[in-house]
Protein backbone atom coordinates (compact mmCIF):
# COMPACT_ATOMS: atom_id res chain seq x y z
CA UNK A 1 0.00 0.00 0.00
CA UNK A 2 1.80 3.06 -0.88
CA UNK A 3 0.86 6.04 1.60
CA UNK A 4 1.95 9.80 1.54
CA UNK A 5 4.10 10.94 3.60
CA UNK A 6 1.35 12.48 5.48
CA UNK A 7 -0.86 9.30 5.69
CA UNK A 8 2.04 7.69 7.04
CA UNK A 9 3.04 10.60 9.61
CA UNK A 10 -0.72 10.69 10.58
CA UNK A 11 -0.89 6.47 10.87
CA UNK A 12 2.19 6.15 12.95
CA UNK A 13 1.02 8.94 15.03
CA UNK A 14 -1.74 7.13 15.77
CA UNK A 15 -0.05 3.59 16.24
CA UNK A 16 2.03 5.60 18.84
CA UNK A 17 -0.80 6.51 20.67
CA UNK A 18 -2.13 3.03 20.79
CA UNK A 19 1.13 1.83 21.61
CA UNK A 20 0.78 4.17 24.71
CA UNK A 21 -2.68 3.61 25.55
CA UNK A 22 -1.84 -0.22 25.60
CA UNK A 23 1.03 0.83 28.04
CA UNK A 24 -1.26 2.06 30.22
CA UNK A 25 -3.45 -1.04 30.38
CA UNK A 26 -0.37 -2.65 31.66
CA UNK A 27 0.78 0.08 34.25
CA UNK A 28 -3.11 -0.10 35.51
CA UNK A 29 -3.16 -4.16 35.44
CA UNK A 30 0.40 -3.63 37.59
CA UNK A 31 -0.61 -1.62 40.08
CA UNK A 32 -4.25 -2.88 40.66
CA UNK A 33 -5.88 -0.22 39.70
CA UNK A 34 -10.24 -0.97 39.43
CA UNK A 35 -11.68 -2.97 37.23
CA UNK A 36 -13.98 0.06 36.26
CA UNK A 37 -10.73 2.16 34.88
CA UNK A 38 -8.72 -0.52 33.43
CA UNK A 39 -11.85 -1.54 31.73
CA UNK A 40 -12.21 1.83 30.24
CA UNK A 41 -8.45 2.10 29.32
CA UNK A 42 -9.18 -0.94 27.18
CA UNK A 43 -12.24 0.07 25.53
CA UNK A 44 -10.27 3.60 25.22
CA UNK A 45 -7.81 1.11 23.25
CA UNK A 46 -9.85 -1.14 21.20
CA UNK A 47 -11.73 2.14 19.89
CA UNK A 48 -8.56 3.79 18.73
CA UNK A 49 -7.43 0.53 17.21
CA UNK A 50 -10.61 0.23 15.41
CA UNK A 51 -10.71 4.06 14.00
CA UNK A 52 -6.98 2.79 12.46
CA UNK A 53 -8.48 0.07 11.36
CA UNK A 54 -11.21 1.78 9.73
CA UNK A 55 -8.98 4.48 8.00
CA UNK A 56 -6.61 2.18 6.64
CA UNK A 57 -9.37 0.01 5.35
CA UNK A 58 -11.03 2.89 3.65
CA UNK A 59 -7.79 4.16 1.85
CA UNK A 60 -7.45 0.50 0.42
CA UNK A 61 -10.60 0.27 -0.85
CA UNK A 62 -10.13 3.55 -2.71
CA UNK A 63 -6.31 2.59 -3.28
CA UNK A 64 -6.72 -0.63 -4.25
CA UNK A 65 -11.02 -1.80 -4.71
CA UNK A 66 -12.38 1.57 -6.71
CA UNK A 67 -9.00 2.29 -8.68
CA UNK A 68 -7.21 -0.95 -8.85
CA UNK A 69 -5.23 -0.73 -12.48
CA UNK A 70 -6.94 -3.69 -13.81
CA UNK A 71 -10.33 -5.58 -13.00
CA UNK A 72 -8.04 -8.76 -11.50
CA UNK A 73 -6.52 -6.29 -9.50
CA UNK A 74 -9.84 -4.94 -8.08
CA UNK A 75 -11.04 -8.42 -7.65
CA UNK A 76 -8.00 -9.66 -5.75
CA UNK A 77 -8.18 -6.32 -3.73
CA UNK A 78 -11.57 -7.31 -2.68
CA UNK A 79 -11.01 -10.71 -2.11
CA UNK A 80 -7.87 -9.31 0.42
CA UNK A 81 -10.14 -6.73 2.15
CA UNK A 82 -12.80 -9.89 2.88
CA UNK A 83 -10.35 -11.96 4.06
CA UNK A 84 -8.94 -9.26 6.47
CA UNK A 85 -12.69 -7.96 7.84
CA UNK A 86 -13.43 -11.63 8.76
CA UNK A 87 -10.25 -12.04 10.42
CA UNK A 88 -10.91 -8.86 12.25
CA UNK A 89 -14.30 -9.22 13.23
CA UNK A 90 -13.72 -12.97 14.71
């Protein structure tokens, strides 16, 4: 998937901030924090990780599904982007 140089500032920006909230999931599971705020730090986590998930689906559908250079490109694009939503939403 090629991305811009902004795409990719603004997608490892957000993988950072993942990275940290998942950090914090651990520092909260370490020091026995309540359920009730560990259980929002994940949901805090699994929501970012899903707006990624959403944004990088999106560009390869328009990358790769919409604009694919050839209609066996398209069709293997979509056959890819099945594959990975039903591995994602097991």
């Amino acid at each position: 998937m090629g991305h811009t140089i902004a795409q990719k500032t603004k997608l490892l920006a957000r993988v950072r901030r993942i990275t940290g909230q998942c950090q914090a999931i651990e520092r909260a599971l370490e020091s026995e924090v309540g359920c009730s705020e560990t259980l929002q730090r994940i949901a805090a986590a699994r929501g970012a990780l899903n707006s990624l998930m959403a944004e990088v689906l999106e560009e390869h559908v328009h990358a790769h599904v919409l604009d694919g250079a050839s209609a066996s490109a398209r069709h293997s694009a979509a056959t890819e982007l099945v594959d990975v939503v039903r591995a994602y939403l097991k």
